[in-house]
Protein backbone atom coordinates (compact mmCIF):
# COMPACT_ATOMS: atom_id res chain seq x y z
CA UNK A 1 108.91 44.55 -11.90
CA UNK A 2 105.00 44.91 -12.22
CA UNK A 3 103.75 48.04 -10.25
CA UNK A 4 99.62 49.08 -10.99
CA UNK A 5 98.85 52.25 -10.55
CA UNK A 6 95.56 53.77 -10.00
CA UNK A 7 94.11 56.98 -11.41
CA UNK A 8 97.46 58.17 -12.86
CA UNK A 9 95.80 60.97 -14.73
CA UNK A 10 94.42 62.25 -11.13
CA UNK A 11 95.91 64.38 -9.50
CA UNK A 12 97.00 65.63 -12.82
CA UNK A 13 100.28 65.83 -11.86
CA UNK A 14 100.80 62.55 -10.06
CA UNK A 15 101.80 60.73 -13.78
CA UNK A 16 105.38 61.90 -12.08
CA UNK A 17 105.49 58.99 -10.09
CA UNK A 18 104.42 56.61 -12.88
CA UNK A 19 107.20 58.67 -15.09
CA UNK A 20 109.79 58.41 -12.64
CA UNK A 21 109.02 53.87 -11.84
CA UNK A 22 109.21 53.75 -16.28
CA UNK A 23 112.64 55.39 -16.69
CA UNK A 24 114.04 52.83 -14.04
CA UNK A 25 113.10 50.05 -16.36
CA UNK A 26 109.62 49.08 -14.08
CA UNK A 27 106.33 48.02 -16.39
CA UNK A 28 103.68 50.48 -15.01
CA UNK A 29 100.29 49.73 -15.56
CA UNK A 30 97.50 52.12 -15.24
CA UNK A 31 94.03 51.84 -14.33
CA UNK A 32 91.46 54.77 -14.68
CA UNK A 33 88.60 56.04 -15.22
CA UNK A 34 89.25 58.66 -17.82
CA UNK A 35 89.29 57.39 -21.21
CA UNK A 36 92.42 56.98 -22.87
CA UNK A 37 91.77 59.33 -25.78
CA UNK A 38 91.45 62.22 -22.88
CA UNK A 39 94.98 61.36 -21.30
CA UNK A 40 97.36 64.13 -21.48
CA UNK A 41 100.48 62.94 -23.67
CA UNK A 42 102.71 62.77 -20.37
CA UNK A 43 100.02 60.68 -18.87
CA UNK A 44 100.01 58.16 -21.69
CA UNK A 45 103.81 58.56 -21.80
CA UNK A 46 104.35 57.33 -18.12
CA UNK A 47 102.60 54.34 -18.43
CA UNK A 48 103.19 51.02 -20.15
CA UNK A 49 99.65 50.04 -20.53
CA UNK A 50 96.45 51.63 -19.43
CA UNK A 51 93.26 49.94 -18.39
CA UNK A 52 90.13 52.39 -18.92
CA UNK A 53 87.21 51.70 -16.07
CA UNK A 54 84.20 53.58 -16.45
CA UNK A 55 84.47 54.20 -12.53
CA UNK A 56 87.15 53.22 -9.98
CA UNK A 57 84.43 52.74 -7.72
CA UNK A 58 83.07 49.24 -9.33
CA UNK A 59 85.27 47.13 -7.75
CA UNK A 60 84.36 44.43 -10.51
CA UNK A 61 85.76 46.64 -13.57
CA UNK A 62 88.80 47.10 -11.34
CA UNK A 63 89.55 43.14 -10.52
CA UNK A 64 88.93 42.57 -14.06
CA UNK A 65 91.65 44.81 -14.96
CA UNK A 66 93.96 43.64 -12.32
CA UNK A 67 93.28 39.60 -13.47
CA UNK A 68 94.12 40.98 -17.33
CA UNK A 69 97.32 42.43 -16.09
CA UNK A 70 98.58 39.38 -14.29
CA UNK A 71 97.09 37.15 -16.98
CA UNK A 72 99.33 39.27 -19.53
CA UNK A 73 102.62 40.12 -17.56
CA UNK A 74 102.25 37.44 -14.61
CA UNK A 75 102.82 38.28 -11.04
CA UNK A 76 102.24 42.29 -9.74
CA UNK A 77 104.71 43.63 -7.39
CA UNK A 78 103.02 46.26 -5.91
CA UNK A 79 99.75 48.64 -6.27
CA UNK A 80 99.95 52.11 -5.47
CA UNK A 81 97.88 54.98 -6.34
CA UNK A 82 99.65 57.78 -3.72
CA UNK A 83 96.08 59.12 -2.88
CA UNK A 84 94.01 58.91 0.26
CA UNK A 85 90.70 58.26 -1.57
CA UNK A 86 92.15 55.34 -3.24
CA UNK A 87 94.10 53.61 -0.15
CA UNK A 88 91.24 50.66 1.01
CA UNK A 89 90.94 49.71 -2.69
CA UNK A 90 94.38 49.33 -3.02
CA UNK A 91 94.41 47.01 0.19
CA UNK A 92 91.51 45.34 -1.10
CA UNK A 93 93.37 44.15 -4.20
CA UNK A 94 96.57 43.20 -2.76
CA UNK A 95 94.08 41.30 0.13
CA UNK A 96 92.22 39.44 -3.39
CA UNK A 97 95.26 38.61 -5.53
CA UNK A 98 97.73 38.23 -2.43
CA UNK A 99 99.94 41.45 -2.99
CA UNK A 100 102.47 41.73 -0.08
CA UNK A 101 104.06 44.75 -0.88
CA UNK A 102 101.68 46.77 1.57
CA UNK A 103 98.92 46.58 3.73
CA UNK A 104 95.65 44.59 3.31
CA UNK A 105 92.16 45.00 4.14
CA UNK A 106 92.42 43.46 7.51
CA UNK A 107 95.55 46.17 8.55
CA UNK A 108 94.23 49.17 7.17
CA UNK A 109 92.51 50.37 10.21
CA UNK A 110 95.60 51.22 12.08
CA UNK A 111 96.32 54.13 9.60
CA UNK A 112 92.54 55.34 8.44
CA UNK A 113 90.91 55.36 11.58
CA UNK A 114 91.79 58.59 13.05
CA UNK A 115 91.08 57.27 16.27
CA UNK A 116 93.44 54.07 15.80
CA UNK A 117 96.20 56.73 14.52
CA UNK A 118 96.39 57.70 18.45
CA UNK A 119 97.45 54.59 19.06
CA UNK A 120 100.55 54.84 16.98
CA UNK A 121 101.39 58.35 18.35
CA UNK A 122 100.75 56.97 21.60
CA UNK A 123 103.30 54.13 20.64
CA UNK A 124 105.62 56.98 20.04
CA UNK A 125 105.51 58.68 22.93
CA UNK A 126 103.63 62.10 21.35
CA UNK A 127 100.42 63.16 23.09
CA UNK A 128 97.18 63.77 21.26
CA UNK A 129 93.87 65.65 22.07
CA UNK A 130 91.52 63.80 23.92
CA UNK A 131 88.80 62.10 21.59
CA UNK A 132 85.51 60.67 21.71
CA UNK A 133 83.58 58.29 19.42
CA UNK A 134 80.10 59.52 18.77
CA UNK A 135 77.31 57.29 19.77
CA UNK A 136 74.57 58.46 21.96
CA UNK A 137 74.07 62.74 22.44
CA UNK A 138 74.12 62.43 26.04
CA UNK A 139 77.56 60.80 26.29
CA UNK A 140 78.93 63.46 23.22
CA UNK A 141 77.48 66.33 25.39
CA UNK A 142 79.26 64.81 28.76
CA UNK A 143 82.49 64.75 26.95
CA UNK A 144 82.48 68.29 25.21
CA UNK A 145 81.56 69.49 28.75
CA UNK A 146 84.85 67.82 30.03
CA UNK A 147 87.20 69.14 27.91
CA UNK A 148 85.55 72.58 27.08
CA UNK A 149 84.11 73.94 23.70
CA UNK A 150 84.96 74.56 21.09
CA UNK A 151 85.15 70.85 20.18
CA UNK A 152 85.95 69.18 16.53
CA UNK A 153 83.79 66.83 15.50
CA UNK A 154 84.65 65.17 11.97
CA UNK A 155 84.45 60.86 10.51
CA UNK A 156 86.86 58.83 12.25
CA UNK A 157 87.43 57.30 8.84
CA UNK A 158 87.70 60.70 6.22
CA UNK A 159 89.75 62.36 3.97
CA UNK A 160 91.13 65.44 4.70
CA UNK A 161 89.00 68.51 6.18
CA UNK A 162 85.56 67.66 4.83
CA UNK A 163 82.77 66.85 6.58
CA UNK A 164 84.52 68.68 9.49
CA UNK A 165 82.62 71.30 12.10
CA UNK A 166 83.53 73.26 15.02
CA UNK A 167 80.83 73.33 17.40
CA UNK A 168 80.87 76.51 20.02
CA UNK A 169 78.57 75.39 22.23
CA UNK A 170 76.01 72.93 23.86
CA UNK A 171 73.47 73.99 21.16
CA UNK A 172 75.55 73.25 18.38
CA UNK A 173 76.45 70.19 19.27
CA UNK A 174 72.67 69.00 19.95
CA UNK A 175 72.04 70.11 16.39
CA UNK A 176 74.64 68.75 14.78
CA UNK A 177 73.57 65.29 16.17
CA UNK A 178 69.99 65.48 15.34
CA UNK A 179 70.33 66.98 11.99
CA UNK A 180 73.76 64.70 10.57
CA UNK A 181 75.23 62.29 13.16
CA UNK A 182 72.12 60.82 14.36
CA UNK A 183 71.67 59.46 10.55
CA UNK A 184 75.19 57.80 10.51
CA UNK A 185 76.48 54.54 12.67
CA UNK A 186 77.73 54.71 16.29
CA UNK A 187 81.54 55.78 16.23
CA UNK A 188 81.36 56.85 12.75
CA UNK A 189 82.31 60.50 13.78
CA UNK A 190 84.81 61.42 16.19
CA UNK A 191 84.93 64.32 18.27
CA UNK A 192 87.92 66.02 19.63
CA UNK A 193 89.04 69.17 22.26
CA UNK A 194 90.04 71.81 20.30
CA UNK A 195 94.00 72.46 20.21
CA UNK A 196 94.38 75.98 20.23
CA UNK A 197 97.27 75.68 17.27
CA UNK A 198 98.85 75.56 13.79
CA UNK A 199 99.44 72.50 12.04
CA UNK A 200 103.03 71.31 10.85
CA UNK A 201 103.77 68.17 8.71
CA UNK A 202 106.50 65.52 8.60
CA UNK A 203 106.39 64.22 5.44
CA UNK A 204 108.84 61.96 3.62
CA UNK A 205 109.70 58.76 2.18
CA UNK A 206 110.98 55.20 3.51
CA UNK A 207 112.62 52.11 1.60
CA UNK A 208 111.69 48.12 2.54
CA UNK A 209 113.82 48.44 5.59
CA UNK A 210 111.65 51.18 7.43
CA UNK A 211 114.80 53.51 6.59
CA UNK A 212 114.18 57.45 5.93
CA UNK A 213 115.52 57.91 2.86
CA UNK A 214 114.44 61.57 2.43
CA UNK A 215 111.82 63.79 4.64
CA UNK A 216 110.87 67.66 5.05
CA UNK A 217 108.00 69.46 6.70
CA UNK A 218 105.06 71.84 6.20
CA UNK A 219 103.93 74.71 8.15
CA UNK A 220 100.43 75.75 7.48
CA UNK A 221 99.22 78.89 8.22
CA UNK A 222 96.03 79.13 7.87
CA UNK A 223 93.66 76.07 8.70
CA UNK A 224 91.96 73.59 5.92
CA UNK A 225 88.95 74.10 7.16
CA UNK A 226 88.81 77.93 7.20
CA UNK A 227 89.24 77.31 3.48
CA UNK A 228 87.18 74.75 3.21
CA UNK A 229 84.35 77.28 4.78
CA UNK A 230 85.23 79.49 2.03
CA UNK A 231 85.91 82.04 4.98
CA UNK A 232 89.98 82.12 4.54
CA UNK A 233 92.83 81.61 2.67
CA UNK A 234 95.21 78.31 2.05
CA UNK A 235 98.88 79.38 3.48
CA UNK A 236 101.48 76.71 3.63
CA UNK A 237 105.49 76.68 3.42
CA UNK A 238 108.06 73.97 3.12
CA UNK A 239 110.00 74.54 6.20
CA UNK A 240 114.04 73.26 7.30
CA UNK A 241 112.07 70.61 9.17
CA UNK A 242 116.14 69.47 10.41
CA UNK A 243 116.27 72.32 12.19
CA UNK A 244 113.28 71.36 14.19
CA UNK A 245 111.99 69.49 17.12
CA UNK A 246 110.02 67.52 14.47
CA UNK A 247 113.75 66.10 13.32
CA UNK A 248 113.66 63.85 16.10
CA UNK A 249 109.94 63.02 17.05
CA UNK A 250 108.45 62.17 13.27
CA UNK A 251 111.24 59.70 12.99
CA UNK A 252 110.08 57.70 16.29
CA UNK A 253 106.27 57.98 14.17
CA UNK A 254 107.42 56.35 11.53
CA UNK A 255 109.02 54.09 13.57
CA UNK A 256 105.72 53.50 15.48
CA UNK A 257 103.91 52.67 12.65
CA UNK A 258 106.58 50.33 11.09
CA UNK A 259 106.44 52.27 7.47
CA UNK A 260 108.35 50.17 4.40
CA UNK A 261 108.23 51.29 1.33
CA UNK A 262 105.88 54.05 1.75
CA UNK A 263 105.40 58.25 0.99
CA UNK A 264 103.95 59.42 3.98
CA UNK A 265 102.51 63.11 5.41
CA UNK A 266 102.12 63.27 9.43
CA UNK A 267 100.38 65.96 10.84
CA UNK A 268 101.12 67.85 14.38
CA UNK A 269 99.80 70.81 15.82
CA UNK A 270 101.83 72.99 17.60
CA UNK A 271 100.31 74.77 20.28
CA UNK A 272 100.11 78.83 19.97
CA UNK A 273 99.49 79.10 23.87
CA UNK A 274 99.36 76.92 26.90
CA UNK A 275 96.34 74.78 27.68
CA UNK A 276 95.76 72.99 30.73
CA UNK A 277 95.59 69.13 29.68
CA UNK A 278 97.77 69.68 26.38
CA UNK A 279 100.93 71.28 26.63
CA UNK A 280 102.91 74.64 26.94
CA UNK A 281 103.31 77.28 23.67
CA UNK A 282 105.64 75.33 21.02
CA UNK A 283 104.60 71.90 22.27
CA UNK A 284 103.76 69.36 19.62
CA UNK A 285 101.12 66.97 19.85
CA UNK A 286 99.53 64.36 16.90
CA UNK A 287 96.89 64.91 14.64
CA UNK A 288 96.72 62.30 12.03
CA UNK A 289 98.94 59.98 9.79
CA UNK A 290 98.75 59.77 5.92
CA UNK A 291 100.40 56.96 4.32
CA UNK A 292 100.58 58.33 0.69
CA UNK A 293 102.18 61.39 -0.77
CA UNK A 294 101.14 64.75 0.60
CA UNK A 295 98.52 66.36 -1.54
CA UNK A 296 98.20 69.27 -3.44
CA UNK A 297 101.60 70.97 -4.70
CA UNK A 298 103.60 69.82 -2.00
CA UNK A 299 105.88 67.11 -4.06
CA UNK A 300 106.69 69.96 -6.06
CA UNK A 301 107.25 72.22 -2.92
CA UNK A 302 109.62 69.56 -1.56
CA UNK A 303 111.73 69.39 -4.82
CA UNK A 304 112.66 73.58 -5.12
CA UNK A 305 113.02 73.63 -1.33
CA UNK A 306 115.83 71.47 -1.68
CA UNK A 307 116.84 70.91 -5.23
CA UNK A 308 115.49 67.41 -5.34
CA UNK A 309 112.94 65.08 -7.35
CA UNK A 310 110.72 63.56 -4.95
CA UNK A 311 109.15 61.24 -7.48
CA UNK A 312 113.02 59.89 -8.53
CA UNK A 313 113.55 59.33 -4.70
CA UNK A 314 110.41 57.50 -4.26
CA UNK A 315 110.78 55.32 -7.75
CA UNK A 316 114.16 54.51 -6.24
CA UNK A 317 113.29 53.64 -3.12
CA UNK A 318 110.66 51.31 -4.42
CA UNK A 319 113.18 49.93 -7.19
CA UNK A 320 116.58 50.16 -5.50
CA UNK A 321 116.06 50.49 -2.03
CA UNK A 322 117.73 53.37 -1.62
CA UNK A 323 117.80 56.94 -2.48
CA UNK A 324 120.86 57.30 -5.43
CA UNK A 325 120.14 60.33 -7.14
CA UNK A 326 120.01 63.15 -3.97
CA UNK A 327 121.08 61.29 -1.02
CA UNK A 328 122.56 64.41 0.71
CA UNK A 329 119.74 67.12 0.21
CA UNK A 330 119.76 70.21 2.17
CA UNK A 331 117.48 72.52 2.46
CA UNK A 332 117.57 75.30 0.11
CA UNK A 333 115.01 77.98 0.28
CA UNK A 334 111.59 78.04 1.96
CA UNK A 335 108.30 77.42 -0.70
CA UNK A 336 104.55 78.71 0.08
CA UNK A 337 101.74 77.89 -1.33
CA UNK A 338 99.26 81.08 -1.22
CA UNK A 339 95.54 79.53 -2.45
CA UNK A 340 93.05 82.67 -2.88
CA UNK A 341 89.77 82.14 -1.75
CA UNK A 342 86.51 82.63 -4.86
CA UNK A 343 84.59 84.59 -1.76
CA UNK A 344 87.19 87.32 -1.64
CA UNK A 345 88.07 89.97 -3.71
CA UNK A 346 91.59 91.33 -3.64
CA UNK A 347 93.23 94.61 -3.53
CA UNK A 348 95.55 93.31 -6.68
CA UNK A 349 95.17 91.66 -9.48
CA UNK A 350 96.96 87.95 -10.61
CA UNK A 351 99.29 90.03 -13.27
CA UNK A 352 100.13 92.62 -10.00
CA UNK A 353 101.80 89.58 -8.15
CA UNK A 354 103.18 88.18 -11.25
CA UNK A 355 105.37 91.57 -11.46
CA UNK A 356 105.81 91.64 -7.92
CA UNK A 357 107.15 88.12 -7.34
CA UNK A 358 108.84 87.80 -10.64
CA UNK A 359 111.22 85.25 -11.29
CA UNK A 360 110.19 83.76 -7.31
CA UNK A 361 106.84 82.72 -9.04
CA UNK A 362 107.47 78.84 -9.63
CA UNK A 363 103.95 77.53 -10.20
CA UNK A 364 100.56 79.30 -10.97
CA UNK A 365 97.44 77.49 -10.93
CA UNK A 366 93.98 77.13 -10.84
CA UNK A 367 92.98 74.10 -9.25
CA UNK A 368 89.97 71.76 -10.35
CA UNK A 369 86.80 72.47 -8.49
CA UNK A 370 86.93 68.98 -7.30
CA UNK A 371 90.09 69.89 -4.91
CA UNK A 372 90.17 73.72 -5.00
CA UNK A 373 87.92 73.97 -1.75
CA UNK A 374 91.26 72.93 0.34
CA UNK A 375 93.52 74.89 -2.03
CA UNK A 376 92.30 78.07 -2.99
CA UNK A 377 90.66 79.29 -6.05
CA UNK A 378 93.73 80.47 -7.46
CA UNK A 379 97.36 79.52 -6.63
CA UNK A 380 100.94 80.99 -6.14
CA UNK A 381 103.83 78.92 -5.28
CA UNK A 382 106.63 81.25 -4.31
CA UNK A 383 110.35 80.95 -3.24
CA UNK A 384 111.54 83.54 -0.41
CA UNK A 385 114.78 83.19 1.06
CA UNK A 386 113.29 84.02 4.75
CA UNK A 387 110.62 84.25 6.99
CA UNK A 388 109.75 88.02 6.56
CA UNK A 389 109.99 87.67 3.04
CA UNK A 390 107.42 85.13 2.54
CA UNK A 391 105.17 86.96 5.12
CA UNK A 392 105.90 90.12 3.04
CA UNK A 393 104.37 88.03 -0.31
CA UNK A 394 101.79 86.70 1.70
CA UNK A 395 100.40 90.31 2.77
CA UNK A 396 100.69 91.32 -0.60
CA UNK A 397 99.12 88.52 -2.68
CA UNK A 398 96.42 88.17 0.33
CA UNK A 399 95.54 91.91 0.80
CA UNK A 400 91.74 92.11 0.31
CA UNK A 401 90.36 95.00 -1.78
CA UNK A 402 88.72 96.69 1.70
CA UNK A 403 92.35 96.51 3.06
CA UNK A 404 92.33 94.11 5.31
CA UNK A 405 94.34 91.22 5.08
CA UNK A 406 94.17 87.31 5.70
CA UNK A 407 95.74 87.32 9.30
């Protein structure tokens, strides 16, 4: 089996899933844009070959590495690169050399269009916030009056919570347009009521036969964009996601959007008080779909929640069609992920939580700038063993230095 993989070096620690396809025998073939020199030995170790492209954007350096792989080791089985920013050139390659192992150029819309993910919520049977496609002001200004500010306004087609803004009021929203929509397409942003909630995720993994072969959840307590804003902190935990109401709707999801062979990361609020039009408190509606691996540490988050290897499952999957190594996982113990914000200064230091979490510390980091504006500035990835334990780390790795504290 031929599987290409794109950017294997980035995330730096998505060479797991190129690691994990090798040891079952598969020839994996990298393409990048880092030279090869600057690989990190477990990068270079994962792969079989690696193609070096001075940018994955030229989509000429890329076909040209995609011809000399099939010209070398004949037909490719599948291209995956388990990153958002990377999903239309993957269908654009399997449209050019007639890949069938996933979706093309022509079916991408479905799942990058947030307003074309409704649909398959819709299909489902979960409600989502009413939406509107941006063309003219007057039309955007009708809308927000409908459903009440504050409204979200972000790109139908985008990548996680940039280029997002909440918009308070009737000002807000004219300036927004005139200053940054106006300059952009019709229907290239997408507003939305605001959903007075948290988000939680279904995330998992399904073989050619649409089959859940493993899936878990995420509860995030603070929002991405507050981080993004640089005005809070990054707060999410791998919850028992089988003990949840999201055990039986994010199955009829994936079902809804006919996933085979795919990592995928759905997102749901869940509303913290009633509004009229949505729901009651603890009602879930959808938010968006992600077919690719969750991002940031969450593949590690899954694995020491429930003693598994996410990127085994998913090589398996792909390989053997079914989950061999840990087909009856359970949950173990819930994981956060506590992401500092660089505008805040903290009552203690990183070598005070060291000593305070001790041997519950799994993973310390400090993120790249490219990808630390959703994550934090600094990261702790904890075990607890229940709720007021992890909210008892969170208040004190989060406790600013004026004594307040994140929530």
């Amino acid at each position: 089996m031929n599987v290409i993989f794109i950017s294997p070096h980035f995330p730096l620690h998505f060479w797991n899933f190129c690691d994990r396809l090798k040891r079952l025998g598969v020839n994996v073939l990298g393409i990048g844009d880092a030279p090869y020199d600057s690989l990190a030995p477990e990068v270079k170790n994962s792969v079989g070959e690696y193609y070096y492209v001075t940018s994955l954007e030229d989509y000429d350096q890329v076909y040209r590495a995609v011809g000399y792989y099939i010209g070398r080791y004949g037909r490719i089985d599948y291209v995956e690169s388990q990153n958002e920013y990377w999903l239309e050139l993957e269908a654009r390659l399997r449209t050019d050399f007639n890949i069938t192992s996933g979706w093309k150029t022509d079916e991408l819309q479905s799942v990058k269009l947030k307003s074309q993910m409704k649909l398959g919520y819709r299909r489902a049977k979960v409600k989502t916030a009413r939406h509107h496609l941006i063309d003219q002001l007057d039309e955007a200004l009708q809308f927000a009056t409908k459903v009440g500010y504050p409204v979200i306004v972000k790109p139908d087609n985008g990548v996680g919570a940039s280029n997002t803004w909440k918009i308070g009021d009737e000002a807000g929203l004219t300036n927004l347009y005139h200053e940054t929509l106006a300059h952009y397409p019709a229907h290239h942003f997408i507003m939305e009521e605001f959903v007075p909630g948290h988000i939680e995720t279904f995330d998992g993994i399904t073989d050619a036969q649409g089959n859940i072969v493993f899936y878990t959840g995420q509860v995030m307590m603070a929002t991405p964009l507050a981080m993004l804003q640089g005005t809070g902190e990054n707060v999410s935990y791998t919850q028992n996601v089988q003990a949840t109401d999201l055990n039986d709707i994010g199955p009829r999801v994936v079902k809804a959007f006919g996933l085979r062979n795919r990592f995928f990361h759905f997102e749901f609020f869940r509303l913290d008080e009633d509004k009229k039009g949505l729901g009651k408190r603890g009602d879930v509606l959808g938010l968006e779909v992600n077919m690719r691996a969750p991002g940031g540490y969450i593949p590690d988050k899954m694995n020491y929640a429930y003693n598994v290897d996410v990127y085994q499952i998913w090589a398996e999957a792909l390989t053997l069609g079914e989950n061999r190594s840990f087909p009856n996982y359970h949950f173990q113990r819930y994981v956060t992920h506590f992401g500092r914000s660089e505008k805040v200064e903290y009552k203690r230091s990183a070598d005070e939580v060291r000593a305070q979490l001790g041997h519950k510390l799994l993973l310390e980091k400090v993120p790249p700038k490219s990808i630390s504006g959703g994550m934090g500035a600094q990261v702790f990835v904890a075990w607890s063993e229940s709720l007021p334990e992890l909210e008892a780390q969170a208040r004190f790795i989060l406790e600013r230095s004026d004594g307040s504290n994140w929530m």
